[in-house]
C-alpha atoms as a PDB file:
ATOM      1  CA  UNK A   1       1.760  13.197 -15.205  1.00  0.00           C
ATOM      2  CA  UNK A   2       5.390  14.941 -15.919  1.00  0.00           C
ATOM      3  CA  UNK A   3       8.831  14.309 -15.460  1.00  0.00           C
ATOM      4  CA  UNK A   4       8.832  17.704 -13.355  1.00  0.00           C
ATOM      5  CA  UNK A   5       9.442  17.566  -9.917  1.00  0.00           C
ATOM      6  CA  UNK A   6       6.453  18.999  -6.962  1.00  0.00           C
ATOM      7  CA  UNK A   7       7.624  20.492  -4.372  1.00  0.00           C
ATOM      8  CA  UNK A   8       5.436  20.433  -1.235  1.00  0.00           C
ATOM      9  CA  UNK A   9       5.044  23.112   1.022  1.00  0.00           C
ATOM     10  CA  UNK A  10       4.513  21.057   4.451  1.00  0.00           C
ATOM     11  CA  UNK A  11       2.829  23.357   6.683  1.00  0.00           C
ATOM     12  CA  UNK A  12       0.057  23.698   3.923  1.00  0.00           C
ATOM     13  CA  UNK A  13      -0.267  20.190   3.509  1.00  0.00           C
ATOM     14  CA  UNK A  14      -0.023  19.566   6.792  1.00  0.00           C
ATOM     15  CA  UNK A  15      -2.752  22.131   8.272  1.00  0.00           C
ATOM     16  CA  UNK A  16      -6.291  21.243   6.489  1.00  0.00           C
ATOM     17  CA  UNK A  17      -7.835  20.416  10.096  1.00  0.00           C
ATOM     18  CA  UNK A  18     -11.609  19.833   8.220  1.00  0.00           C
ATOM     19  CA  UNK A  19     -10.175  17.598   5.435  1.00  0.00           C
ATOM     20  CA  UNK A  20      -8.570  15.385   7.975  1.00  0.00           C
ATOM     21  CA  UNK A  21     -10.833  15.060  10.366  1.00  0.00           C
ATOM     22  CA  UNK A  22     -13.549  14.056   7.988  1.00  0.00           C
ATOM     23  CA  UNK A  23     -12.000  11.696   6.001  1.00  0.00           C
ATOM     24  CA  UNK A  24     -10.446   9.701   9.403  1.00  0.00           C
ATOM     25  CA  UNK A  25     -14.299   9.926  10.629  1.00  0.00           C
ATOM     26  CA  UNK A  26     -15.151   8.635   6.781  1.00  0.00           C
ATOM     27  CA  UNK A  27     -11.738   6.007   6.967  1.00  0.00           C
ATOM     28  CA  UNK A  28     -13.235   4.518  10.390  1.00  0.00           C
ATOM     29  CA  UNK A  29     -16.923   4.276   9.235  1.00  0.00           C
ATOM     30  CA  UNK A  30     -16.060   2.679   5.649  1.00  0.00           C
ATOM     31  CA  UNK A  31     -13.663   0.249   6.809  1.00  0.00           C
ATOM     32  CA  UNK A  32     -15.505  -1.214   9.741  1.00  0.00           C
ATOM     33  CA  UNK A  33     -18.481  -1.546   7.205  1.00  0.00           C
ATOM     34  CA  UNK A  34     -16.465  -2.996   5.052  1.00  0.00           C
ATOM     35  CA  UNK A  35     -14.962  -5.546   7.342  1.00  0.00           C
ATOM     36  CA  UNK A  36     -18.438  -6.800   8.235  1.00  0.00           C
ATOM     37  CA  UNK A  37     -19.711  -7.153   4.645  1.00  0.00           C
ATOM     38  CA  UNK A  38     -16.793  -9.104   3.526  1.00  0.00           C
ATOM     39  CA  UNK A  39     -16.304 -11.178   6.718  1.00  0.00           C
ATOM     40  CA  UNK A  40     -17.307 -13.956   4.683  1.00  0.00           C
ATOM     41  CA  UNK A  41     -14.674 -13.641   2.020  1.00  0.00           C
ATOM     42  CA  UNK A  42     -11.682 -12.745   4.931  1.00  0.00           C
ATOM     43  CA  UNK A  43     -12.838 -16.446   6.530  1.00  0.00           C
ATOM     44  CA  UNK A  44     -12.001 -17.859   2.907  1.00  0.00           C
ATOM     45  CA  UNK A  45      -8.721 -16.557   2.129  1.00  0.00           C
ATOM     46  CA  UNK A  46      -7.761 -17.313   6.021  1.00  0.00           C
ATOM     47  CA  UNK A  47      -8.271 -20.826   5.155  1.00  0.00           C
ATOM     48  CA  UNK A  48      -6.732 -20.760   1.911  1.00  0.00           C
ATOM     49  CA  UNK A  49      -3.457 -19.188   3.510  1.00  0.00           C
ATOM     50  CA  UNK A  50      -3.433 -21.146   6.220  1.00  0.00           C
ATOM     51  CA  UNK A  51      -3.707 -24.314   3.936  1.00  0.00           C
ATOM     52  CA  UNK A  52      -1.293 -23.513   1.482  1.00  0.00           C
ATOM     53  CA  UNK A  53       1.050 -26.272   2.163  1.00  0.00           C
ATOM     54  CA  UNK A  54       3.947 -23.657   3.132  1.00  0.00           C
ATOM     55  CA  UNK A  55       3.105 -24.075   6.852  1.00  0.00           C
ATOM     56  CA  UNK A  56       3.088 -20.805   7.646  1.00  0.00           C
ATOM     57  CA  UNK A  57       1.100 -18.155   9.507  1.00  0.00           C
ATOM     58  CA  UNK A  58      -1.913 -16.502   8.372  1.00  0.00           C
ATOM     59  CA  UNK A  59      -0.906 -13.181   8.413  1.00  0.00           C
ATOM     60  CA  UNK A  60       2.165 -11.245   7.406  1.00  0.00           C
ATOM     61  CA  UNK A  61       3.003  -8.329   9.837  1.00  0.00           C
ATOM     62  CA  UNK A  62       5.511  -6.065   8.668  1.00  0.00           C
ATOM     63  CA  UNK A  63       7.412  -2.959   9.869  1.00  0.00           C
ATOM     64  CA  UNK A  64       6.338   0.318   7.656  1.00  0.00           C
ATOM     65  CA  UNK A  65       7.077   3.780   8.040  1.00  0.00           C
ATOM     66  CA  UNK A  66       4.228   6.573   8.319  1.00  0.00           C
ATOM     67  CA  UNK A  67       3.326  10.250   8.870  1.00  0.00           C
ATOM     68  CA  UNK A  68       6.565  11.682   9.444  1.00  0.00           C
ATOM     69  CA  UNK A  69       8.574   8.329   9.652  1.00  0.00           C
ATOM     70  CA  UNK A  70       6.877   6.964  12.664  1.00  0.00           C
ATOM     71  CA  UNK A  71       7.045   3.189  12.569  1.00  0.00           C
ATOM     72  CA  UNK A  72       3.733   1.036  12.127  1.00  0.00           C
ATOM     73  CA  UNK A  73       3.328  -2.716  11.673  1.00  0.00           C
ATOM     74  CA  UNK A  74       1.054  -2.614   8.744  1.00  0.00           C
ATOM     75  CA  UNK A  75      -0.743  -6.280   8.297  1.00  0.00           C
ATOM     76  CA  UNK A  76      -1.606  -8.487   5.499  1.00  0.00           C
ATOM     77  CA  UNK A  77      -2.256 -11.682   4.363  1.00  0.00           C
ATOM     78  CA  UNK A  78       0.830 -14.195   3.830  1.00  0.00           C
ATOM     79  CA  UNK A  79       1.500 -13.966   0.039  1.00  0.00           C
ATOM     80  CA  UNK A  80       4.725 -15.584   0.283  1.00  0.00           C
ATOM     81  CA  UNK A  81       6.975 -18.684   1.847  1.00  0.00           C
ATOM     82  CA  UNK A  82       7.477 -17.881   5.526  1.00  0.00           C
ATOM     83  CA  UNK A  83      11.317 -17.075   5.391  1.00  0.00           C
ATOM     84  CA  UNK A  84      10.644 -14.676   2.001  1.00  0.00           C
ATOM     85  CA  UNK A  85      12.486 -11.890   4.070  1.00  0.00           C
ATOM     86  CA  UNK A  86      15.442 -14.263   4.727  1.00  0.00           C
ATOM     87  CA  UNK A  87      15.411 -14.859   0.910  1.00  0.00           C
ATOM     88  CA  UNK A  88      15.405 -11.395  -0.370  1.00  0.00           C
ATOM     89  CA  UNK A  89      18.993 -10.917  -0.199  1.00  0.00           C
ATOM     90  CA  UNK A  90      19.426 -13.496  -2.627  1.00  0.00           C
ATOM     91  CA  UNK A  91      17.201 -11.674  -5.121  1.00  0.00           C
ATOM     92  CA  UNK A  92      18.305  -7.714  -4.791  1.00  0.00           C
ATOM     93  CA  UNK A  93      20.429  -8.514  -8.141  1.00  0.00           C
ATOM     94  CA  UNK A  94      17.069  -9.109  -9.860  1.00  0.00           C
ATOM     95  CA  UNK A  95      14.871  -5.968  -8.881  1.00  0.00           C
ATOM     96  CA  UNK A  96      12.999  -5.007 -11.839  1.00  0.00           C
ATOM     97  CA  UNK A  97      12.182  -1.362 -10.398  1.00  0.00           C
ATOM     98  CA  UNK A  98      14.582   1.638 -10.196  1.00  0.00           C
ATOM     99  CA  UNK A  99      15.201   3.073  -7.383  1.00  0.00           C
ATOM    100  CA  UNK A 100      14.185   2.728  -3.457  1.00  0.00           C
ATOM    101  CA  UNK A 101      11.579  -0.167  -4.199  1.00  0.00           C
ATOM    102  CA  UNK A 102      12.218  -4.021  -4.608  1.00  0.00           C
ATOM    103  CA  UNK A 103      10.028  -5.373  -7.061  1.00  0.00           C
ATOM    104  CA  UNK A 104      10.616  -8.708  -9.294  1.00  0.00           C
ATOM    105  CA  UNK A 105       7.269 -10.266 -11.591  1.00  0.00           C
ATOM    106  CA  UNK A 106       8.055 -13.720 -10.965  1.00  0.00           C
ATOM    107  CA  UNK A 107       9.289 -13.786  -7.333  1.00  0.00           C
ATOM    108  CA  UNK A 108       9.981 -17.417  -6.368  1.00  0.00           C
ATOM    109  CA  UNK A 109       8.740 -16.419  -3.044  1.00  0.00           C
ATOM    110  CA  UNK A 110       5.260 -16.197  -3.678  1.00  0.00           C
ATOM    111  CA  UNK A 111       2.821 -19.139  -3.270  1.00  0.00           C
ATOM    112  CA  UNK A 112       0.798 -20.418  -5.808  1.00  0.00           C
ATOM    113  CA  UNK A 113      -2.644 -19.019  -2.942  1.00  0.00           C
ATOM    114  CA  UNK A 114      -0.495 -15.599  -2.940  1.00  0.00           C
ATOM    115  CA  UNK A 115       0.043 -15.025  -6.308  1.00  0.00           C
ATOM    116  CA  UNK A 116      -4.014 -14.584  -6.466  1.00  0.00           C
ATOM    117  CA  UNK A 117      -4.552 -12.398  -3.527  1.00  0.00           C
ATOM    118  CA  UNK A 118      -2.065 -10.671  -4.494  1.00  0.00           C
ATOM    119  CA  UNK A 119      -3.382 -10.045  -8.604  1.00  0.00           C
ATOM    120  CA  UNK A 120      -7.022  -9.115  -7.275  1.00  0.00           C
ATOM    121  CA  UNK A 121      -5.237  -7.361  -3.951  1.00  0.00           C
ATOM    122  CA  UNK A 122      -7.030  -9.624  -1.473  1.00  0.00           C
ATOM    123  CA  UNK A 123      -3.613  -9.540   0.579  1.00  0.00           C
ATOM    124  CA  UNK A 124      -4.345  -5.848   1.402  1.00  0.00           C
ATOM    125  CA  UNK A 125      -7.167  -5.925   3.216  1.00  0.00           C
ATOM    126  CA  UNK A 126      -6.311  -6.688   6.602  1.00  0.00           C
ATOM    127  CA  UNK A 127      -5.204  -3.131   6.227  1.00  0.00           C
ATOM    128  CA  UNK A 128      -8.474  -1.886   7.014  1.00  0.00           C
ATOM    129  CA  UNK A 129      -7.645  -2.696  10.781  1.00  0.00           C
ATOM    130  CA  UNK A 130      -4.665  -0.449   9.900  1.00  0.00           C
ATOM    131  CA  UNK A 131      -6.992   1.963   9.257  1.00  0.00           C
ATOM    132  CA  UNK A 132      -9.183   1.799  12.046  1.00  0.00           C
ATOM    133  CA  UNK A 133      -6.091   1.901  14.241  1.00  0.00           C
ATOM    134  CA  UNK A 134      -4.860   4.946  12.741  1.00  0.00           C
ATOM    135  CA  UNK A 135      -1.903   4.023  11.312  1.00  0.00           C
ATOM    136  CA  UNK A 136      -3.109   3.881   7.640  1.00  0.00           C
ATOM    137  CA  UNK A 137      -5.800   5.574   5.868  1.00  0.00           C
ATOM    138  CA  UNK A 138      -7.526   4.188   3.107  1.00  0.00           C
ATOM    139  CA  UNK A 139      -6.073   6.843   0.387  1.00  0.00           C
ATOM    140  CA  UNK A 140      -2.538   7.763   0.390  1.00  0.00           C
ATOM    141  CA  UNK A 141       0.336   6.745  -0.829  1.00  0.00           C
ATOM    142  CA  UNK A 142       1.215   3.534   0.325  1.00  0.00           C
ATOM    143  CA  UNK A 143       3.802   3.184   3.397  1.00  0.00           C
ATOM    144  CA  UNK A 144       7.581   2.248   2.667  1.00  0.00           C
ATOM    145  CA  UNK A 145       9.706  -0.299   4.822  1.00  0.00           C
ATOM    146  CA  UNK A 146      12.786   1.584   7.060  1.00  0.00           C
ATOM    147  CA  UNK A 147      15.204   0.065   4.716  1.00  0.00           C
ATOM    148  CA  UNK A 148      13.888   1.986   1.446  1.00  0.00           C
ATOM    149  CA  UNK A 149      13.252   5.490   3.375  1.00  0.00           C
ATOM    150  CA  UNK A 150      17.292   5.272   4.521  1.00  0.00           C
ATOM    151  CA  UNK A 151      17.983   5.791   0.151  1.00  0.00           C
ATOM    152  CA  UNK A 152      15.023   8.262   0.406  1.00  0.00           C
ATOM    153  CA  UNK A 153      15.941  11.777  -0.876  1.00  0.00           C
ATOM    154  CA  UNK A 154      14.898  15.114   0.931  1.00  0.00           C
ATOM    155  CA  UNK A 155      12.048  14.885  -2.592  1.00  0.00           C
ATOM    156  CA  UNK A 156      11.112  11.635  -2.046  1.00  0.00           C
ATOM    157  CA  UNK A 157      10.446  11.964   1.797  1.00  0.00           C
ATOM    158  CA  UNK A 158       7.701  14.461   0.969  1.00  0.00           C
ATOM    159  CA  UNK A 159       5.855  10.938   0.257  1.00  0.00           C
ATOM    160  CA  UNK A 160       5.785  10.989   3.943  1.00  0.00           C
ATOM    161  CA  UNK A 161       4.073  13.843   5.049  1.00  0.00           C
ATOM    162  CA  UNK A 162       0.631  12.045   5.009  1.00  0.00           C
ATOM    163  CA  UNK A 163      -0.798   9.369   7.155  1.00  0.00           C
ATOM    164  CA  UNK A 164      -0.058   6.292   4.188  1.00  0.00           C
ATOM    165  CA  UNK A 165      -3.039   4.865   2.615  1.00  0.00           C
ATOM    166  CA  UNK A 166      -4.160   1.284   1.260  1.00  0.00           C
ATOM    167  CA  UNK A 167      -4.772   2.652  -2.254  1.00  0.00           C
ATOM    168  CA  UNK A 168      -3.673   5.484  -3.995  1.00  0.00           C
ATOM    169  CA  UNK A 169      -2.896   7.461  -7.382  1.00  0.00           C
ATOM    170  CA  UNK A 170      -0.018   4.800  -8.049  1.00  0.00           C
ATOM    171  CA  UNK A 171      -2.019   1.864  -7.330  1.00  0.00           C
ATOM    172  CA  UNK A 172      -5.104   3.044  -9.834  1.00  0.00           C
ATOM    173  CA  UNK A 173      -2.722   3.845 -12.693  1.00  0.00           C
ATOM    174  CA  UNK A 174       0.682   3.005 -13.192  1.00  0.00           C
ATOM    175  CA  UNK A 175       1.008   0.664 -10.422  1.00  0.00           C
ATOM    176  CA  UNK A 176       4.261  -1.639 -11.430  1.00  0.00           C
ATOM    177  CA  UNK A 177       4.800  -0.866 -14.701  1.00  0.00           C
ATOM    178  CA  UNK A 178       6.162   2.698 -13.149  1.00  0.00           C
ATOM    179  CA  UNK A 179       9.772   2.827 -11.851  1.00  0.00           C
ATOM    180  CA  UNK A 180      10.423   4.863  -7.828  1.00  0.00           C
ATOM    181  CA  UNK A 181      10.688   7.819  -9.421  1.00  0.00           C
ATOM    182  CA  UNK A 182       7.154   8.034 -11.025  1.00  0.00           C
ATOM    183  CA  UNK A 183       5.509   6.919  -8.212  1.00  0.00           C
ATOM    184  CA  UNK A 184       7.093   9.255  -6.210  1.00  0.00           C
ATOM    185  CA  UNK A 185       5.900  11.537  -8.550  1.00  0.00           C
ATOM    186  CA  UNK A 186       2.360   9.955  -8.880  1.00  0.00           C
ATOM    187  CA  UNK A 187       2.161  10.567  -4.775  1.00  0.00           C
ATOM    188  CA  UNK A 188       3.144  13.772  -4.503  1.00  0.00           C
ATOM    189  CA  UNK A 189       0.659  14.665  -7.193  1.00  0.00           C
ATOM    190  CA  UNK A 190      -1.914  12.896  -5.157  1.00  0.00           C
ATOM    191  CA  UNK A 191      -1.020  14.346  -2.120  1.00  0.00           C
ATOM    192  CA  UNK A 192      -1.179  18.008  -3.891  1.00  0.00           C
ATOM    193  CA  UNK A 193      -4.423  17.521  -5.172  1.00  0.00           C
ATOM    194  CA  UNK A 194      -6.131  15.688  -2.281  1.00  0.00           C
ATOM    195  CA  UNK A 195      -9.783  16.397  -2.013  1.00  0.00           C
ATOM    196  CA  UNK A 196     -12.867  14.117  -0.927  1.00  0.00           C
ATOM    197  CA  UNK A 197     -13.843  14.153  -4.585  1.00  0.00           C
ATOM    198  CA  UNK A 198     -10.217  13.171  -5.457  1.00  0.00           C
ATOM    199  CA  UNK A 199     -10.171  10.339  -2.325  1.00  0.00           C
ATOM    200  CA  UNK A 200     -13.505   9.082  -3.572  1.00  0.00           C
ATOM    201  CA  UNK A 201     -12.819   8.765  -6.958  1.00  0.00           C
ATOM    202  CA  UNK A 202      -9.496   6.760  -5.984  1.00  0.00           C
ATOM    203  CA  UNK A 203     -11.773   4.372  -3.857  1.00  0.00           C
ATOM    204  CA  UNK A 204     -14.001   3.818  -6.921  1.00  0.00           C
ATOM    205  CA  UNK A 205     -11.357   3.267  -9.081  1.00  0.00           C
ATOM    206  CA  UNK A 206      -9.636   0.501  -6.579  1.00  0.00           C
ATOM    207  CA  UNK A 207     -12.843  -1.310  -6.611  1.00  0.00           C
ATOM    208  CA  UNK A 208     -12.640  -1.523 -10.482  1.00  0.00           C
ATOM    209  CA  UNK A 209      -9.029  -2.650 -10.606  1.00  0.00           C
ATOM    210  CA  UNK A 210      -9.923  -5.493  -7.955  1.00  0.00           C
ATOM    211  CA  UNK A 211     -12.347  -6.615 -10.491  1.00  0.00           C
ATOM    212  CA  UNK A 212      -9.865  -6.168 -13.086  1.00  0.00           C
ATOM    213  CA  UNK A 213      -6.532  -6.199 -12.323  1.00  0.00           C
ATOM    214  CA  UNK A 214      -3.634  -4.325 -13.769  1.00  0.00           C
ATOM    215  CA  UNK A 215       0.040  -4.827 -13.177  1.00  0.00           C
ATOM    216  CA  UNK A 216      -0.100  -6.157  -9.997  1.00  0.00           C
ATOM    217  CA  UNK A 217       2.159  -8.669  -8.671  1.00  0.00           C
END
């Protein structure tokens, strides 16, 4: 991956009518078949959560922006304290990514229960309801809160001309040891080259990284 900028011409990305339809018909089937083999493992971390000692709730619903900045609330499980958005103001001085992200490695937010669903990316996969919904899909790049999109460039909304996904290009490689700008870049690559080989091999390759992790926190 370059420095060099893509630039996205959105009525070609935009009009693939067999590529979409497919893989939402391929996002619906895999994700309710993955709900039910996992069931087990979603009762687990429930508990865990819910136990945690922080008293709060089980899940973590959160405003996200989409295909062509419509608003979603994308779901997860509670990594963090229950007033972690009411704390984030206090930590904006000590983002450790550049750009329109917030990202810090040792966020005093997270619980001791979310630091591990969060390194093996068990907090994600209440997303797969996302996806059944239609709000998410389970490739693409993955959907940015209101606040980050308003310091969004007319490049870096380009991210947004696909339905978001739960993993992605940036999430199999660089993940976050990349600063905004190479994800960005890492997206729009993603979103260039977009196949059903390319969304496979990205599914594969999540499956890998949940097994063993790489800089996620």
């Amino acid at each position: 991956m370059t420095d060099e900028q893509i630039w996205l011409n959105p009525a070609k990305v935009q009009n693939r009518p067999v590529y979409f339809s497919v893989k939402r018909m391929m996002d619906v089937l895999l994700s309710v078949l993955g709900l039910i083999l996992i069931s087990p493992l979603l009762l687990v971390i429930c508990l865990l959560v819910k136990f945690d000692g922080s008293h709060g709730k089980v899940l973590y619903v959160q405003e996200r922006v989409g295909k062509n900045g419509i608003h979603f609330k994308m779901l997860k499980f509670r990594s963090m304290v229950p007033n972690a958005d009411q704390k984030l103001a206090e930590l904006k001085n000590k983002n450790e990514v550049e750009g329109a992200m917030f990202k810090i490695k040792d966020d005093p937010r997270i619980t001791k229960i979310g630091k591990f669903i969060r390194k093996y990316s068990l907090d994600e996969l209440p997303q797969l309801f996302n996806v059944i919904s239609g709000s998410m899909s389970l490739v693409g790049p993955r959907p940015p809160i209101p606040s980050e999109v308003e310091e969004y460039t007319d490049y870096d909304k380009q991210r947004l001309l696909v339905v978001p996904g739960c993993t992605g290009l940036w999430q199999t490689t660089a993940r976050n040891s990349s600063d905004f700008n190479e994800m960005v870049n890492l997206d729009l690559d993603y979103i260039q080259k977009s196949s059903f080989s390319f969304d496979l091999k990205m599914m594969f390759d999540t499956v890998k990284i949940m097994i063993k992790p790489n800089a996620a926190y």
